[in-house]
N, C-alpha and C. Protein backbone atom coordinates (compact mmCIF):
# COMPACT_ATOMS: atom_id res chain seq x y z
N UNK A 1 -183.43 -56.54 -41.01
CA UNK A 1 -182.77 -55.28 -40.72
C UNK A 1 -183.49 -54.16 -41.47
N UNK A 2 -183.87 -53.19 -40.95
CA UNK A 2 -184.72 -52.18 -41.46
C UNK A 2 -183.48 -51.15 -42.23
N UNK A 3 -184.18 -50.31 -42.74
CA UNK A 3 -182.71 -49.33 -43.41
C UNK A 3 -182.07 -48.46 -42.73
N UNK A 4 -182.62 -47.92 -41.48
CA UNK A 4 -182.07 -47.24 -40.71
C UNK A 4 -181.55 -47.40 -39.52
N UNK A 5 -181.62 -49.00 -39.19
CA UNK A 5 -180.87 -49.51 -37.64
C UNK A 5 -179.13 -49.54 -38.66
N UNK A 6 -178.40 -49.80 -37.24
CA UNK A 6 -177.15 -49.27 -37.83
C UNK A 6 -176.84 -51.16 -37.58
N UNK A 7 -175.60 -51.17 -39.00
CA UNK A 7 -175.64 -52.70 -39.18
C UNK A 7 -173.97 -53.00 -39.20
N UNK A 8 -173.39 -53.73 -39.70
CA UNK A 8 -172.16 -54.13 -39.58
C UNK A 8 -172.01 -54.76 -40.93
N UNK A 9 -170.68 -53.93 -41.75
CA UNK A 9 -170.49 -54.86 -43.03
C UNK A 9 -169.45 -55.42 -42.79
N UNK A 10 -168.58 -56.42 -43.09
CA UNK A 10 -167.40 -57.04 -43.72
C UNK A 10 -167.29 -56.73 -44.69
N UNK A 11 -166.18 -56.08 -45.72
CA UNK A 11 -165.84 -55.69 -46.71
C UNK A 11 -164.62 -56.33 -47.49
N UNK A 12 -164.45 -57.46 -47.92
CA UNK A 12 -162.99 -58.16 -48.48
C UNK A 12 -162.69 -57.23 -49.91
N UNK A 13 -161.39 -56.56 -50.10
CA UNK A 13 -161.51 -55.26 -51.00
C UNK A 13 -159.99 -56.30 -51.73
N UNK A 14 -160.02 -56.82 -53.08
CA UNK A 14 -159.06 -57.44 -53.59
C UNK A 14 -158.28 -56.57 -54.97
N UNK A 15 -157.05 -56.90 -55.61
CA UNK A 15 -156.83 -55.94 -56.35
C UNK A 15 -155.45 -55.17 -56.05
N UNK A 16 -155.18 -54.56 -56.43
CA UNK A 16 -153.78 -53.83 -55.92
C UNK A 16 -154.45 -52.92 -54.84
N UNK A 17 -154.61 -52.77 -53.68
CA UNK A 17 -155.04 -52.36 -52.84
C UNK A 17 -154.26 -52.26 -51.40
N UNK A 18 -152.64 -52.34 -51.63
CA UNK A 18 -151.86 -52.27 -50.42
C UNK A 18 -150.44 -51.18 -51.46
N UNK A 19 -150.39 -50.16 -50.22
CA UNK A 19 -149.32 -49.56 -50.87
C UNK A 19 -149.85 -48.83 -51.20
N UNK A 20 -150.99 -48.24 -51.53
CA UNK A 20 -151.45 -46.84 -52.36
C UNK A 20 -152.58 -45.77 -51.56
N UNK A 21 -152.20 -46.52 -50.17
CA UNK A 21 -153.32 -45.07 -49.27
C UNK A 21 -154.46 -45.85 -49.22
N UNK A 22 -155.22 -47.04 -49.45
CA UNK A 22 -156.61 -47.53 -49.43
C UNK A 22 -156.74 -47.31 -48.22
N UNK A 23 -155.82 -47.81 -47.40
CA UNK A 23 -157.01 -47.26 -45.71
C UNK A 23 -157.30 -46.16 -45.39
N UNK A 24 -156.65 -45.36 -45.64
CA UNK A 24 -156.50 -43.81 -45.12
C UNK A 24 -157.48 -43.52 -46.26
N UNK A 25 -157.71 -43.90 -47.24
CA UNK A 25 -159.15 -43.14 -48.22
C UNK A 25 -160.04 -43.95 -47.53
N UNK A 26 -160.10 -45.44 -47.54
CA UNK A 26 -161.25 -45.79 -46.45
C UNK A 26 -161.93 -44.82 -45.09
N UNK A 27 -160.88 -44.98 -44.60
CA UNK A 27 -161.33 -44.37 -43.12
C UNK A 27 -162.01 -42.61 -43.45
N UNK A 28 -161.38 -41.95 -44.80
CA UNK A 28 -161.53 -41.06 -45.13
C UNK A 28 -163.00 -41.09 -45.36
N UNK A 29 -163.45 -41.70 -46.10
CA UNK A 29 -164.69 -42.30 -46.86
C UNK A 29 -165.97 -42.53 -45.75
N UNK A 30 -165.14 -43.29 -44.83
CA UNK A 30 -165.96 -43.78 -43.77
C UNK A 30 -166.75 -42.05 -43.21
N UNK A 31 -165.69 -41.49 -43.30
CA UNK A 31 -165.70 -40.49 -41.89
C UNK A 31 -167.09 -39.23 -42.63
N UNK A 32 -166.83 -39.73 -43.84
CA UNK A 32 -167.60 -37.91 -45.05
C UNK A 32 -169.11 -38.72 -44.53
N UNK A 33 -169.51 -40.26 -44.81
CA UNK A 33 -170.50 -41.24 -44.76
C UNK A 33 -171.10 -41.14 -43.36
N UNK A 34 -170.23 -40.86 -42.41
CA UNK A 34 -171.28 -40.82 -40.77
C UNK A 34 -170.60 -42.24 -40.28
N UNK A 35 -169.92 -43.30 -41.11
CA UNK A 35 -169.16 -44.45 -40.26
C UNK A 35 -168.21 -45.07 -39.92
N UNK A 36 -168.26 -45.74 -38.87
CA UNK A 36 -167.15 -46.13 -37.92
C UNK A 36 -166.69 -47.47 -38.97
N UNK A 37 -165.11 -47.28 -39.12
CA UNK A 37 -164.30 -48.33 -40.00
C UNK A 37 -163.23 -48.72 -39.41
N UNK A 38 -162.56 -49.95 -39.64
CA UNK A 38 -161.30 -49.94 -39.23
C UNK A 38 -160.68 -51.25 -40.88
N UNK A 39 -160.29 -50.23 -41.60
CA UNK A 39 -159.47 -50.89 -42.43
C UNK A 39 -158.09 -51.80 -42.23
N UNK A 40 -157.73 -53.09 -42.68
CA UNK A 40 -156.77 -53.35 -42.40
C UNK A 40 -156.35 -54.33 -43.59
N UNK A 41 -155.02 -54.63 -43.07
CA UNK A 41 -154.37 -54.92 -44.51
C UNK A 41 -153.82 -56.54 -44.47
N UNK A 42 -154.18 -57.19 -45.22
CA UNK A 42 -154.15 -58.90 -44.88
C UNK A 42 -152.77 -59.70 -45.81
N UNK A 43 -152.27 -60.32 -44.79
CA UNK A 43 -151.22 -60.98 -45.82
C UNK A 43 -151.61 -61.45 -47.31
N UNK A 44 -152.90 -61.29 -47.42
CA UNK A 44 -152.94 -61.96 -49.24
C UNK A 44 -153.00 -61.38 -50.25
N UNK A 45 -152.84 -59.69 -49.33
CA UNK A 45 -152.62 -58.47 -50.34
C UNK A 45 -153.77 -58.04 -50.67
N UNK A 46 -155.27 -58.45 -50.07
CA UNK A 46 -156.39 -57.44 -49.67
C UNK A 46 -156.47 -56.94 -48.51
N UNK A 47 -157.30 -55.94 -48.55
CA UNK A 47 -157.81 -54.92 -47.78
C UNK A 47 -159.41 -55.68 -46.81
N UNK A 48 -159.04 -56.07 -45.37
CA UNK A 48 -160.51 -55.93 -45.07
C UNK A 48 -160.96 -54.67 -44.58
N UNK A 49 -161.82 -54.34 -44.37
CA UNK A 49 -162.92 -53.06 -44.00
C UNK A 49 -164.31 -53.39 -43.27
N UNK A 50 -163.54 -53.41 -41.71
CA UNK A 50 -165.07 -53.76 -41.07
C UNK A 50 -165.38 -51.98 -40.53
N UNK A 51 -166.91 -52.44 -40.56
CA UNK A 51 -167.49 -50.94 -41.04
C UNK A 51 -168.81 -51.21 -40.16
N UNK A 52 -169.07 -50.10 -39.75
CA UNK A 52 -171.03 -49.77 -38.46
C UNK A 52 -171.33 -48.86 -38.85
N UNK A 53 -172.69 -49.23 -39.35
CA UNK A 53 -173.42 -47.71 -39.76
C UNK A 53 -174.82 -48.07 -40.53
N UNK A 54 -175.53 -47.15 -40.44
CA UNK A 54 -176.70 -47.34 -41.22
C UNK A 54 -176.43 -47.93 -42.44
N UNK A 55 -177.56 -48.47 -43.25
CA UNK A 55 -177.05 -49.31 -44.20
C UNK A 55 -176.44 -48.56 -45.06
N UNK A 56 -177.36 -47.65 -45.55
CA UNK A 56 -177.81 -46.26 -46.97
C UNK A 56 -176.12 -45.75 -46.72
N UNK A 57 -175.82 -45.63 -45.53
CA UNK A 57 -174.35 -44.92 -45.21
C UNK A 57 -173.18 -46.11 -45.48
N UNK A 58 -173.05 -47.34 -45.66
CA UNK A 58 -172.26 -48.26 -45.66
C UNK A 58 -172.54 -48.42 -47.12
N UNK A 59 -173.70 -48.51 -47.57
CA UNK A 59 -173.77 -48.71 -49.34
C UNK A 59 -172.66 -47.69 -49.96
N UNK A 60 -172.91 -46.16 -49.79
CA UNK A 60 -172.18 -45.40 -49.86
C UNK A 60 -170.62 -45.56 -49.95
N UNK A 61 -170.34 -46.25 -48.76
CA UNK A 61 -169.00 -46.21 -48.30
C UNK A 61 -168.48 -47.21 -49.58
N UNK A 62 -169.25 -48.30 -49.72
CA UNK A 62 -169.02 -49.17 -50.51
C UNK A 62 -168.51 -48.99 -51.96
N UNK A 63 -169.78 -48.44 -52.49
CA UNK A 63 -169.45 -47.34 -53.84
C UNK A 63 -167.92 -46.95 -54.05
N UNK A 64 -167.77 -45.89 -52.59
CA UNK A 64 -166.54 -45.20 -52.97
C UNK A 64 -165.49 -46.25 -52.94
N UNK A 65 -165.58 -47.65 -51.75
CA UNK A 65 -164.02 -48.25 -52.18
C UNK A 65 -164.30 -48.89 -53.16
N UNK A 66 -165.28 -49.29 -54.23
CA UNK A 66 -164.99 -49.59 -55.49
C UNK A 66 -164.26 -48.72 -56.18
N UNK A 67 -164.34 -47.44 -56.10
CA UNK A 67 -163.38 -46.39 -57.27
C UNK A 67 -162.02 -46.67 -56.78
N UNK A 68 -161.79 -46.46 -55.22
CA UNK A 68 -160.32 -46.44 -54.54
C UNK A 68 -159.52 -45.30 -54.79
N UNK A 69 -158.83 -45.13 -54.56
CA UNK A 69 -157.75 -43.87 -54.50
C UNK A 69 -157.44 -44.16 -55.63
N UNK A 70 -156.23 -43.02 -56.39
CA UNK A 70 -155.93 -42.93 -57.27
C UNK A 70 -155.19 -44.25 -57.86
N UNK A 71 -154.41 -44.45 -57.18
CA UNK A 71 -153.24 -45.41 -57.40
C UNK A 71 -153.53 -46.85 -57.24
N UNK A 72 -155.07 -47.18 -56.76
CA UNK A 72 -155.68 -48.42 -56.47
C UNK A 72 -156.24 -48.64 -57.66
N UNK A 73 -156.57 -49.91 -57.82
CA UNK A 73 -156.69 -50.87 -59.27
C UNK A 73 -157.80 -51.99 -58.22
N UNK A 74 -158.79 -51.48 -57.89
CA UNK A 74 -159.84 -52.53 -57.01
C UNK A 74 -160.31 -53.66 -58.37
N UNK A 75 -160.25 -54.55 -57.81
CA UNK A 75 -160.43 -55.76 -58.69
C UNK A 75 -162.13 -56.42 -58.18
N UNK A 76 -162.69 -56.48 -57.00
CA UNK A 76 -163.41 -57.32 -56.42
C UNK A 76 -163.39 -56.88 -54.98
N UNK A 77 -165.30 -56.57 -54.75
CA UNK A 77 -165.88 -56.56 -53.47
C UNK A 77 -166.39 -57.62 -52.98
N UNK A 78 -165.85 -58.13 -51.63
CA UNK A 78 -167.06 -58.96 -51.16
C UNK A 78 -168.27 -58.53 -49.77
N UNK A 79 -168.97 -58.48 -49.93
CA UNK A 79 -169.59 -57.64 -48.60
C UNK A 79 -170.25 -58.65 -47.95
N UNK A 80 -170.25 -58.84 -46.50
CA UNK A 80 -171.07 -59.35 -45.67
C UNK A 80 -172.44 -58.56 -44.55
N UNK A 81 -173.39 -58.49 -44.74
CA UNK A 81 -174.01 -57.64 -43.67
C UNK A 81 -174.37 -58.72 -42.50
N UNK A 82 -174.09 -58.05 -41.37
CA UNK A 82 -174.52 -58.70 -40.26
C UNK A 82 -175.20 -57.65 -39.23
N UNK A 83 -175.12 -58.38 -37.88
CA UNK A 83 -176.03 -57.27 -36.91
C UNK A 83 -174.65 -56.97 -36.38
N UNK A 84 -174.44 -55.28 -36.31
CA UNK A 84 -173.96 -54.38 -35.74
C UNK A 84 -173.53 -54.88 -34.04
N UNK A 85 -172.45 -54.54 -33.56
CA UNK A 85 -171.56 -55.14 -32.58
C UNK A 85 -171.19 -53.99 -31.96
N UNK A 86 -171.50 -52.78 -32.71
CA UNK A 86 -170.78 -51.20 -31.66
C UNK A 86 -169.75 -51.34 -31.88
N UNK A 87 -168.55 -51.52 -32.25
CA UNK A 87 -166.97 -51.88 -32.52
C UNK A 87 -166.51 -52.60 -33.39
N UNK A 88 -166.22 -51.71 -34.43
CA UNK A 88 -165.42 -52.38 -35.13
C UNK A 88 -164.10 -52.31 -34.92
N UNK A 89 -163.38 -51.85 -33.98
CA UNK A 89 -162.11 -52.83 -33.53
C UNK A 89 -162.53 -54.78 -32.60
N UNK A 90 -163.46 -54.76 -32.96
CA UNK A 90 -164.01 -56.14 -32.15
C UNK A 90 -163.68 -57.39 -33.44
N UNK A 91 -163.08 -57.55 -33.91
CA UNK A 91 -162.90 -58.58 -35.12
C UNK A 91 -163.86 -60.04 -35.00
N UNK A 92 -163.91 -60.61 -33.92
CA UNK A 92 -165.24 -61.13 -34.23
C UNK A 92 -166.23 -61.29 -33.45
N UNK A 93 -167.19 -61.83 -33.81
CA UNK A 93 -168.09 -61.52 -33.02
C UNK A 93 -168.58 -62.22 -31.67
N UNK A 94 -167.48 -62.53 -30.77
CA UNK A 94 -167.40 -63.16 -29.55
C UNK A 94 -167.25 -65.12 -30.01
């Protein structure tokens, strides 16, 4: 993957991360970065964050959900890069 084809992360975001706005700063985050996100919220009380976008722009994104909103206490990122799917409402990849 070169740095500027647009790629696809998985983002597992653990930590107190439900209840305090993390998606809505995600998607926020996503949107300042140039990428397409769809945060969602998992019975085990993380946050996934599938995310399309150049890499340099997803590193970014990344950064910021390590800080998290105010009220978030991020404990642990896990990131996956894969090849880009155009949709991240597409959960997997066929």
């Amino acid at each position: 993957m070169t740095s500027g084809e647009t790629v696809r992360a998985e983002i597992l975001v653990s930590g107190r991360v439900q209840g305090v706005g993390f998606r809505r700063f995600a998607r926020n985050a996503a949107d300042r970065f140039g990428v397409e996100c769809n945060p969602i919220n998992l019975r085990d009380g993380r946050v996934f964050v599938l995310a399309e976008g150049r890499r340099e722009s997803l590193e970014l994104l990344i950064n910021e959900l390590r800080k998290g909103p105010t009220f978030a206490h991020v404990e642990d990122i896990d990131v996956t890069f894969t090849e880009a799917l155009g949709n991240v409402y597409e959960l997997s990849p066929g």
